[in-house]
C-alpha atoms as a PDB file:
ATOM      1  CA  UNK A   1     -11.691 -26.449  -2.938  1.00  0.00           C
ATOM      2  CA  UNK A   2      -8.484 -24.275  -3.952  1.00  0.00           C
ATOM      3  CA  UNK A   3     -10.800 -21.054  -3.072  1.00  0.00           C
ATOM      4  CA  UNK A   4     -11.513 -22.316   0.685  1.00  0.00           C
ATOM      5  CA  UNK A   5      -8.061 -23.021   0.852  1.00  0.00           C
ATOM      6  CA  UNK A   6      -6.894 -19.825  -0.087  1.00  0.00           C
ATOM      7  CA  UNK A   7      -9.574 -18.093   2.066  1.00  0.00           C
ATOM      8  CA  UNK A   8      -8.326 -19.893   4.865  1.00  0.00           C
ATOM      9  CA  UNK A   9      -4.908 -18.984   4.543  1.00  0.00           C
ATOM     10  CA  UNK A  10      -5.888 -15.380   3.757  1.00  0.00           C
ATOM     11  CA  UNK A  11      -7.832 -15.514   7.231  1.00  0.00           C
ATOM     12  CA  UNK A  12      -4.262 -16.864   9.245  1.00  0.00           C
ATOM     13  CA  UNK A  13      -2.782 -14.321   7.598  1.00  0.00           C
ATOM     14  CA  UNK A  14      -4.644 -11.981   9.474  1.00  0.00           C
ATOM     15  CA  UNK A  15      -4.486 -13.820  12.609  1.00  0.00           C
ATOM     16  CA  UNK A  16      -0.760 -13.829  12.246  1.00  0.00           C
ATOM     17  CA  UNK A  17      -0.754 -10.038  11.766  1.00  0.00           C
ATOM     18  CA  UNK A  18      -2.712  -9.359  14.857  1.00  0.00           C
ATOM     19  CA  UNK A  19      -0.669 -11.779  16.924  1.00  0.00           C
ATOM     20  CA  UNK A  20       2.905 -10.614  15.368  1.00  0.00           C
ATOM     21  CA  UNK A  21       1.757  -6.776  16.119  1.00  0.00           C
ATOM     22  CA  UNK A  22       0.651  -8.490  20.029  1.00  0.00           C
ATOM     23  CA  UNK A  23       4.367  -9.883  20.158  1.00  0.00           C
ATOM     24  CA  UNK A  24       5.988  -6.746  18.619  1.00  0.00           C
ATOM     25  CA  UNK A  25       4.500  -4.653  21.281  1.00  0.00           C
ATOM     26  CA  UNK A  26       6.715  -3.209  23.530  1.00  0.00           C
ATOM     27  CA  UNK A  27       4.384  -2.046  26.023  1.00  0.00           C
ATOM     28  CA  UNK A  28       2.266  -5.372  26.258  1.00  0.00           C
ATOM     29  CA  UNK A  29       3.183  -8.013  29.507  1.00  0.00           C
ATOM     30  CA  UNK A  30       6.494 -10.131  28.663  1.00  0.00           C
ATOM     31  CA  UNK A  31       4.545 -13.221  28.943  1.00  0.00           C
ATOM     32  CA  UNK A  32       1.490 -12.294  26.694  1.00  0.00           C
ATOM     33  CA  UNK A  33       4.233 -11.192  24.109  1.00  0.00           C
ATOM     34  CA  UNK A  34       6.104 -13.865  23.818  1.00  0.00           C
ATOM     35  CA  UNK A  35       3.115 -16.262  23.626  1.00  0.00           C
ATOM     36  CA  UNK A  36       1.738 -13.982  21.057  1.00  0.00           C
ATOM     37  CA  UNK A  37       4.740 -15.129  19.205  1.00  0.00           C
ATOM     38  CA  UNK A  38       4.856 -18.519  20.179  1.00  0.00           C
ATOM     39  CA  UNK A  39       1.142 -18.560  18.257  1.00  0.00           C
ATOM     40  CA  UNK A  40       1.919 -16.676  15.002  1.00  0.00           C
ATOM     41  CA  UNK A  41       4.954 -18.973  14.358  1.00  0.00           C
ATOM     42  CA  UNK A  42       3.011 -22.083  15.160  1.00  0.00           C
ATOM     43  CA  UNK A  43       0.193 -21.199  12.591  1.00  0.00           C
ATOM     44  CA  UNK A  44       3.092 -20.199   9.809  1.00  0.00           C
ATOM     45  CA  UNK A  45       4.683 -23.141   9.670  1.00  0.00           C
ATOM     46  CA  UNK A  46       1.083 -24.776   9.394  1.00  0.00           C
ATOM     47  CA  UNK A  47       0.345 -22.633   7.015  1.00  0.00           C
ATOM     48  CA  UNK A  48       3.665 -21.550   4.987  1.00  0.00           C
ATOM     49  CA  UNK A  49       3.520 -18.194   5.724  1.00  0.00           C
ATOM     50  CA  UNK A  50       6.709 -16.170   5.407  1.00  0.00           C
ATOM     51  CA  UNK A  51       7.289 -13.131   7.783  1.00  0.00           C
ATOM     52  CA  UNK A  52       7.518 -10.704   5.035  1.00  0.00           C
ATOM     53  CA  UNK A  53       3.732 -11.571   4.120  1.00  0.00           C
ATOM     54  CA  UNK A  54       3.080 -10.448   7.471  1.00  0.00           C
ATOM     55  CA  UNK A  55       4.699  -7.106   6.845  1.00  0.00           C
ATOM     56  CA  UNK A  56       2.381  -6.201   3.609  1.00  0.00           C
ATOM     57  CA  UNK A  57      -0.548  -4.580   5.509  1.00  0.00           C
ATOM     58  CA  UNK A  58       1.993  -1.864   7.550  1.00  0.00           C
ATOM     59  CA  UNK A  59       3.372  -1.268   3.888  1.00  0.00           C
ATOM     60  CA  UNK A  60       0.920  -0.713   2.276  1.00  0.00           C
ATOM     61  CA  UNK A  61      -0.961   1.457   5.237  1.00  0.00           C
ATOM     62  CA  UNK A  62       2.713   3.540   4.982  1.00  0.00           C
ATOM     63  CA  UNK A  63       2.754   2.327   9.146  1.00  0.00           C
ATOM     64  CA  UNK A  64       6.019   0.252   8.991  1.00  0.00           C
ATOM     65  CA  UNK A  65       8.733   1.970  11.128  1.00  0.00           C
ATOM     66  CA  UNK A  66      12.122   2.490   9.309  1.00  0.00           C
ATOM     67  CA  UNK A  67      15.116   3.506  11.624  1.00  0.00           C
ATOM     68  CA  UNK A  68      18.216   2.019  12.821  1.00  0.00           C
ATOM     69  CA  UNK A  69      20.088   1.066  16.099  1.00  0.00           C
ATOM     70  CA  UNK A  70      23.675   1.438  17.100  1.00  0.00           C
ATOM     71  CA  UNK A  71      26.276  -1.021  18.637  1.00  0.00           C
ATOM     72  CA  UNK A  72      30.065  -1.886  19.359  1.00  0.00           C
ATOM     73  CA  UNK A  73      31.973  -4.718  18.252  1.00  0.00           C
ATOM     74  CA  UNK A  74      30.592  -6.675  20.974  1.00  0.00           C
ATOM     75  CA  UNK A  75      27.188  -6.508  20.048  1.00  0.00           C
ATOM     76  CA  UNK A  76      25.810  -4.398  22.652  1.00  0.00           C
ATOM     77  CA  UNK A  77      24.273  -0.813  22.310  1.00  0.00           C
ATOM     78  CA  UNK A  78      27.739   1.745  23.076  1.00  0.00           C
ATOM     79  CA  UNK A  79      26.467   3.056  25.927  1.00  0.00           C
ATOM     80  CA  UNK A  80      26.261  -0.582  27.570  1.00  0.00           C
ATOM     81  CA  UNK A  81      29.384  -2.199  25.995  1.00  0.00           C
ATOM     82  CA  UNK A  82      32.466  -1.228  24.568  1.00  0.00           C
ATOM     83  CA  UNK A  83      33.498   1.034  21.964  1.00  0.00           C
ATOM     84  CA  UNK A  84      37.128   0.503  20.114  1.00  0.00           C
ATOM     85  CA  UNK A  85      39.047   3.353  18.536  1.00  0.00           C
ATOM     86  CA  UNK A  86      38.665   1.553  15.357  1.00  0.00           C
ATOM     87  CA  UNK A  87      36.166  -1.305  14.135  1.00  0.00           C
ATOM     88  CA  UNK A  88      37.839  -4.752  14.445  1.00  0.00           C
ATOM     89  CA  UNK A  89      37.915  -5.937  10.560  1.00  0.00           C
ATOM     90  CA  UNK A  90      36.358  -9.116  11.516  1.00  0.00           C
ATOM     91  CA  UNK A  91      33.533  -6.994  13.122  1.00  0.00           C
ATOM     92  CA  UNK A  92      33.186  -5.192   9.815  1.00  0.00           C
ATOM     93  CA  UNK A  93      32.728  -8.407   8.000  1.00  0.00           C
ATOM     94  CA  UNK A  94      30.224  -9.945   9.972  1.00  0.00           C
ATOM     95  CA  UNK A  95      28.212  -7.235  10.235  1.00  0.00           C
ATOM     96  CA  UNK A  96      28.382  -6.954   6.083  1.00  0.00           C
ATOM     97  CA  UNK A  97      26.933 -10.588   6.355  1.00  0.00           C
ATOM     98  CA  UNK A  98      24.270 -10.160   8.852  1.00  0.00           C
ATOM     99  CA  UNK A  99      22.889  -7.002   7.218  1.00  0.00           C
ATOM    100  CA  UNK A 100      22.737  -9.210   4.165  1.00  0.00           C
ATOM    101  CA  UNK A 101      20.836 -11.963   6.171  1.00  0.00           C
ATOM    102  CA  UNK A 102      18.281  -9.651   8.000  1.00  0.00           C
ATOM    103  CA  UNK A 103      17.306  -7.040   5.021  1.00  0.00           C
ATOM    104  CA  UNK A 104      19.180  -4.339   5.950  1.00  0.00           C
ATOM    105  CA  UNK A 105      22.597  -2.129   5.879  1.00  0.00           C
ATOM    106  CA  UNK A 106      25.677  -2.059   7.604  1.00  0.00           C
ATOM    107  CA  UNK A 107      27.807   0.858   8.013  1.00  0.00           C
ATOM    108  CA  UNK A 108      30.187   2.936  10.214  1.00  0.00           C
ATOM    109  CA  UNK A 109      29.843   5.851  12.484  1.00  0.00           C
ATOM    110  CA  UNK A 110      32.477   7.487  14.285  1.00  0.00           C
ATOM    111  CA  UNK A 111      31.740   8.753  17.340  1.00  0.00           C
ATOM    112  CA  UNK A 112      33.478  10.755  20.433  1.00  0.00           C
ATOM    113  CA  UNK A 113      34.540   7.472  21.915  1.00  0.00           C
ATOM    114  CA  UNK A 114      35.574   5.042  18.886  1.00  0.00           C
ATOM    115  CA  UNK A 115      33.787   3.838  15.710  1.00  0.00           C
ATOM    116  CA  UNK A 116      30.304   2.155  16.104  1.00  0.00           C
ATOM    117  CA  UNK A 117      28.516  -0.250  13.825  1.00  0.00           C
ATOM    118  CA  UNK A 118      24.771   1.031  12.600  1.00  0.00           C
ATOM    119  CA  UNK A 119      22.303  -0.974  11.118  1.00  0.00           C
ATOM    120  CA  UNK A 120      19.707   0.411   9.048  1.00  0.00           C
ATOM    121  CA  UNK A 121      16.258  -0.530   7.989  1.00  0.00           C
ATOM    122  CA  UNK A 122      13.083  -1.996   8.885  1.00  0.00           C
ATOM    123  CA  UNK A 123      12.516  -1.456  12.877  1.00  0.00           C
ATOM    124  CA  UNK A 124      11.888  -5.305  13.710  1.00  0.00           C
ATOM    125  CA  UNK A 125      14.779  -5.991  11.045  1.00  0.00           C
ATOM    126  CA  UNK A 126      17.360  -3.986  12.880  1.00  0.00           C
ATOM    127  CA  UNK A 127      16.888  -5.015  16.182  1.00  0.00           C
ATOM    128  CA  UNK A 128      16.850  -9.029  14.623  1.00  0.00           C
ATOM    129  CA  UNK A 129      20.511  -7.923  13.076  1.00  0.00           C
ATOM    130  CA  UNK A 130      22.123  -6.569  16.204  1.00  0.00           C
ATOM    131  CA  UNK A 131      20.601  -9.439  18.339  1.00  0.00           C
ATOM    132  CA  UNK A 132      21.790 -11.976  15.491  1.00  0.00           C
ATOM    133  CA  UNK A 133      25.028 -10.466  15.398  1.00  0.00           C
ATOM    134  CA  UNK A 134      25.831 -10.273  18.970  1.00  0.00           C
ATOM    135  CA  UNK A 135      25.116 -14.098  19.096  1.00  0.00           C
ATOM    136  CA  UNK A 136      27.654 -14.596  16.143  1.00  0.00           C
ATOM    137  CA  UNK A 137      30.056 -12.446  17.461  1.00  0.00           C
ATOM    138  CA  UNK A 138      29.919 -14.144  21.521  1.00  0.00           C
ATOM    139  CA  UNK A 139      30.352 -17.168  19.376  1.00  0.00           C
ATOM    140  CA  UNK A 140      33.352 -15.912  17.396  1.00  0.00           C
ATOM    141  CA  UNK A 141      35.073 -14.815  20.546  1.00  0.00           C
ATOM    142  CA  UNK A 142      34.142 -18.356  22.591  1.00  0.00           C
ATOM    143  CA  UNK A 143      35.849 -20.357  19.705  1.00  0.00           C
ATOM    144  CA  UNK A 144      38.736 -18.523  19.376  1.00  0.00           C
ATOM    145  CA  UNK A 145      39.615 -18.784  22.979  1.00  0.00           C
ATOM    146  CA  UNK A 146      38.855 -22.391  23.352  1.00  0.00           C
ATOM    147  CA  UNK A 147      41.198 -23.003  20.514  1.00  0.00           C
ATOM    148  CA  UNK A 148      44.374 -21.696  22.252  1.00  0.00           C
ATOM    149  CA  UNK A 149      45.048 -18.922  18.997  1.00  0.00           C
ATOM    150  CA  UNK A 150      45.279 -16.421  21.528  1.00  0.00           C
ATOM    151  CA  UNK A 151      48.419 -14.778  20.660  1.00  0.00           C
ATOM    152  CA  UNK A 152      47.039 -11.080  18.980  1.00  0.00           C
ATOM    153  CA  UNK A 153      48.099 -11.904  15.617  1.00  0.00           C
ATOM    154  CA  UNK A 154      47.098 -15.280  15.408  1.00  0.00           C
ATOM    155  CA  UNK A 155      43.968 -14.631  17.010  1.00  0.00           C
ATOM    156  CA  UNK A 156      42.915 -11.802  14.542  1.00  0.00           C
ATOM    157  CA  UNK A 157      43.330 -14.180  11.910  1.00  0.00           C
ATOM    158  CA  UNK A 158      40.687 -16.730  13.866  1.00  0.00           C
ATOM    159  CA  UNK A 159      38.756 -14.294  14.049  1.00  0.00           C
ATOM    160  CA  UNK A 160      38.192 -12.548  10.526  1.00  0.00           C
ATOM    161  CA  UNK A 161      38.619 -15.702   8.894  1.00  0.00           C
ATOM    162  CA  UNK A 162      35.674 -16.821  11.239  1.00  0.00           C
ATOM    163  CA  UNK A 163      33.505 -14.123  10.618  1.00  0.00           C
ATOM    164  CA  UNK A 164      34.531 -14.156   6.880  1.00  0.00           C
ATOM    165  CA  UNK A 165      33.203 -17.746   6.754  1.00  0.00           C
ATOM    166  CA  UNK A 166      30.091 -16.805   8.750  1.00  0.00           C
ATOM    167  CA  UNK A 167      29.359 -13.925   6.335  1.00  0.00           C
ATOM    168  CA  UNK A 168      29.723 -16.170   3.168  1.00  0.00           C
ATOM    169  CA  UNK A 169      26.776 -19.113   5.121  1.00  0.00           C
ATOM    170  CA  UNK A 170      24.550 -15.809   6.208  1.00  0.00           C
ATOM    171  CA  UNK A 171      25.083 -14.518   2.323  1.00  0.00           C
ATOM    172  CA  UNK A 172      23.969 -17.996   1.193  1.00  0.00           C
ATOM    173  CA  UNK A 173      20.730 -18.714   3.077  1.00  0.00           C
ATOM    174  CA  UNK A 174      19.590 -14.890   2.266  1.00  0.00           C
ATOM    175  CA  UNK A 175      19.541 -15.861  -1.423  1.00  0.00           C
ATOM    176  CA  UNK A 176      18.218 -19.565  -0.543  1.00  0.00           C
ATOM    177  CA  UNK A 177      15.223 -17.457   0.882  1.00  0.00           C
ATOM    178  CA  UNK A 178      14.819 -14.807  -1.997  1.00  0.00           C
ATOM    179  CA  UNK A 179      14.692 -18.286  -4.162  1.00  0.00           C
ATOM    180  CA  UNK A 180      12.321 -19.883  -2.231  1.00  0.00           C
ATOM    181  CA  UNK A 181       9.969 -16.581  -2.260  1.00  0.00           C
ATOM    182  CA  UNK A 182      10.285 -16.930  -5.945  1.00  0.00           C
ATOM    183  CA  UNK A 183       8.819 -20.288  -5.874  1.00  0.00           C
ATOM    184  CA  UNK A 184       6.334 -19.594  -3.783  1.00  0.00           C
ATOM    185  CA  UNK A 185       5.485 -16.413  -5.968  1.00  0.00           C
ATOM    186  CA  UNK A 186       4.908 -18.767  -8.897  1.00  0.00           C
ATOM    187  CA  UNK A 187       3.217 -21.291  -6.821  1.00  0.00           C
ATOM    188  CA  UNK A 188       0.771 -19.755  -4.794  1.00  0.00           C
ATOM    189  CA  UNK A 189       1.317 -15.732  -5.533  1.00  0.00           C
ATOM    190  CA  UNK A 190       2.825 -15.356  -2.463  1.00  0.00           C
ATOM    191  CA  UNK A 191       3.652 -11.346  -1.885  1.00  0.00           C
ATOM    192  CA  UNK A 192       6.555 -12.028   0.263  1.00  0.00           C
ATOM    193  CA  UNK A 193       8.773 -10.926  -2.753  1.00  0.00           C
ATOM    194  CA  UNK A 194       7.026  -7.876  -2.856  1.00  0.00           C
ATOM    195  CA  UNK A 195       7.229  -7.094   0.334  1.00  0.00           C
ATOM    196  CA  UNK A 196      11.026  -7.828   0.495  1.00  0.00           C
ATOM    197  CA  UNK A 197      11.770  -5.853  -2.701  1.00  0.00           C
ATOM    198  CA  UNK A 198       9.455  -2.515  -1.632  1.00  0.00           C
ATOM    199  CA  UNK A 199      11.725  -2.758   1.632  1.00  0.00           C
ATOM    200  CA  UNK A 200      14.882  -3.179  -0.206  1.00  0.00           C
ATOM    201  CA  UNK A 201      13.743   0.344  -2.349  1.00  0.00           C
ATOM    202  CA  UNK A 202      12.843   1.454   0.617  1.00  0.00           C
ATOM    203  CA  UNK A 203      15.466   1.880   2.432  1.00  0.00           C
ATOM    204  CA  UNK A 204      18.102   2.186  -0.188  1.00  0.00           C
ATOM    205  CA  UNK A 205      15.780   5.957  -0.607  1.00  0.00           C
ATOM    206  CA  UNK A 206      16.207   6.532   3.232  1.00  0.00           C
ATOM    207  CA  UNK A 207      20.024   5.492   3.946  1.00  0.00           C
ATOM    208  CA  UNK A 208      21.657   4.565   0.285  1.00  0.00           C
ATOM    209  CA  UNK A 209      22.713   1.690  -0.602  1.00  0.00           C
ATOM    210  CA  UNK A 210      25.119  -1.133   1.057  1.00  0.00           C
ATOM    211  CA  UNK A 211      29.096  -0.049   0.847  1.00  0.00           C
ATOM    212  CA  UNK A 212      30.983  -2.979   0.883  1.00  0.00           C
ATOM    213  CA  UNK A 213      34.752  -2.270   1.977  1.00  0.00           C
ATOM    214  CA  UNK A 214      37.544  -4.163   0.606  1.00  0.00           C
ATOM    215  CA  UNK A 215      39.935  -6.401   3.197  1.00  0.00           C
ATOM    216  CA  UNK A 216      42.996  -7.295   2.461  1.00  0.00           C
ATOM    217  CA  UNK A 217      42.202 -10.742   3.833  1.00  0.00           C
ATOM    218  CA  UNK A 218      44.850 -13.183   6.370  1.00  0.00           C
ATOM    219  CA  UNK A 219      47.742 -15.377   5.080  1.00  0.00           C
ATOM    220  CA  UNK A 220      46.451 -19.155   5.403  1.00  0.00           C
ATOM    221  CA  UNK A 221      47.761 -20.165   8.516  1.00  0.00           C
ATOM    222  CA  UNK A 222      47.169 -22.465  10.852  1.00  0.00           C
ATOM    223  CA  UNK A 223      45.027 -20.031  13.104  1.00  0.00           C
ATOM    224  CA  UNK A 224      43.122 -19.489  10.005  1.00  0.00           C
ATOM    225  CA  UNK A 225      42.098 -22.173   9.121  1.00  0.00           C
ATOM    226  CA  UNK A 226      40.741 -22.968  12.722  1.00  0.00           C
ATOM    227  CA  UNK A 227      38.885 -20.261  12.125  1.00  0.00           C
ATOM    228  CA  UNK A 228      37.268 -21.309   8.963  1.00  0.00           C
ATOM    229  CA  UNK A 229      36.340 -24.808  10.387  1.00  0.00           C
ATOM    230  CA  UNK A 230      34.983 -22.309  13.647  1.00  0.00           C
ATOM    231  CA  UNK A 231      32.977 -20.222  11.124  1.00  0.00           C
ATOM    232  CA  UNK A 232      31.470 -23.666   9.596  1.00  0.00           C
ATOM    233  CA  UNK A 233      30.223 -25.162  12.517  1.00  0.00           C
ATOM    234  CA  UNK A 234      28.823 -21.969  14.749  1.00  0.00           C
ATOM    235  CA  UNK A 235      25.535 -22.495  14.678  1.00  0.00           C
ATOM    236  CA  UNK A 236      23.271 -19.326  12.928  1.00  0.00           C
ATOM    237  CA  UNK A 237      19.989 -18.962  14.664  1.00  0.00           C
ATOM    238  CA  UNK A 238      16.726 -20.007  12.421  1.00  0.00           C
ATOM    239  CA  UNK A 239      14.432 -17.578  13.845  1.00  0.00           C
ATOM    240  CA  UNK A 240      14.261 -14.623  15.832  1.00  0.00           C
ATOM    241  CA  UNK A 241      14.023 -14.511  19.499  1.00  0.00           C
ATOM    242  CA  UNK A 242      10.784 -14.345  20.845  1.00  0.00           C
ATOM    243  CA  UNK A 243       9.054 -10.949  21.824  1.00  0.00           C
ATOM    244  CA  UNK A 244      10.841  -8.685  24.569  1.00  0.00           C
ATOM    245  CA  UNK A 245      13.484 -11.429  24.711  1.00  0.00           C
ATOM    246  CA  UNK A 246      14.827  -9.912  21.626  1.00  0.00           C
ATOM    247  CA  UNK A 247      15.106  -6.603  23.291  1.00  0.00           C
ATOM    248  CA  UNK A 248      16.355  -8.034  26.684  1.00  0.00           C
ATOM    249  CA  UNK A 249      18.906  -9.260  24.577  1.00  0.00           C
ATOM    250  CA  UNK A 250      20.460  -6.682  22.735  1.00  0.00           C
ATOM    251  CA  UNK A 251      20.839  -4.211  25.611  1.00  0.00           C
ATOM    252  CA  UNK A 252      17.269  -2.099  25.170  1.00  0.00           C
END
């Protein structure tokens, strides 16, 4: 019984792989893409497959795509948004957090126009953390505004004290899912680790390792602590978006 099960779950594993490589394609029809997706996520949650599983075949085939994508504080690739002189602190911070969340790095470029944000990493994995952070950020900037800090001082403090929050949650359900692909190692001998730690080498051989840059931090103030409660409640995204909506959204 335990050897049909786990012949089963080896043959949606494969099914997942063909349908997440359908809904990864940028050249397939928007609709057949995002279905494609629709379908793999359906039969992991049936079948309590985690996306780094999914990954193991284009490691192990040396196939999987490492790169990384730029963008401005807002989110958006430079050439479609802004660029600032210098990266916003609470744009720094955030960014630390999402690279944390989506397996990657964060880091700085400085360009002819202004300092950029880069991500590094996994292809699928970069594009996820400047979609994801783009959301957080639009976020960021709708709370502060609705909460009348909107004085420049006061609403910096919203703001990093926000994102600080943000990073901490983002920090916290990265190493909820590195524990929960150590149960499932134990349990089942689910690769996902393995896939998630050969990615982490990975990349740290390709672009280094993640610099983390120290802040001097905001003076608890009332602005600050709106931001905090901001940070707390802004909802984080559980998955990724679906097929080209993921590029639609990030400006590609």
């Amino acid at each position: 019984m335990e050897n049909t099960q786990s012949e089963r779950r080896a043959r949606m594993l494969e099914k997942v792989r063909k349908l997440m490589a359908m809904g990864r394609d940028d050249r397939g029809n928007a609709t057949e893409t995002e279905t494609a997706m629709r379908q793999a996520n359906i039969l992991m949650a049936q079948f309590g497959i985690a996306e780094a599983e999914v990954d193991m075949q284009s490691m192990d085939s040396g196939a999987m795509v490492f790169g990384e994508v730029e963008l401005g504080p807002d989110g958006r690739a430079p050439e479609a948004g802004k660029v600032s002189r210098q990266m916003p602190s609470y744009a720094g911070i955030l960014s630390i957090g999402v690279a944390r969340f989506c397996d990657s790095i964060a880091t700085r470029r400085r360009g002819a126009s202004g300092e950029i944000l880069v991500f590094r990493g996994e292809r699928e994995d970069v594009l996820f953390a400047r979609w994801l952070f783009g959301v957080l950020i639009e976020a960021i900037g709708r709370e502060q505004r609705a909460s009348g800090w909107t004085k420049r001082g006061e609403a910096n403090d919203f703001k990093v004290t926000a994102a600080s929050t943000l990073a901490r949650r983002l920090r916290a359900l990265a190493d909820e899912r590195r524990a929960a692909y150590v149960e499932a190692q134990r349990e089942s001998g689910s690769r996902a680790l393995v896939v998630v730690d050969r990615k982490a080498i990975e990349i740290a051989q390709r672009f280094g390792t993640q610099k983390i840059r120290s802040t001097s931090g905001v003076q608890q103030s009332s602005a600050s602590m709106a931001g905090r409660a901001a940070g707390s409640r802004i909802n984080i995204p559980a998955g990724r978006p679906l097929g080209n909506q993921q590029r639609t959204a990030i400006g590609n």
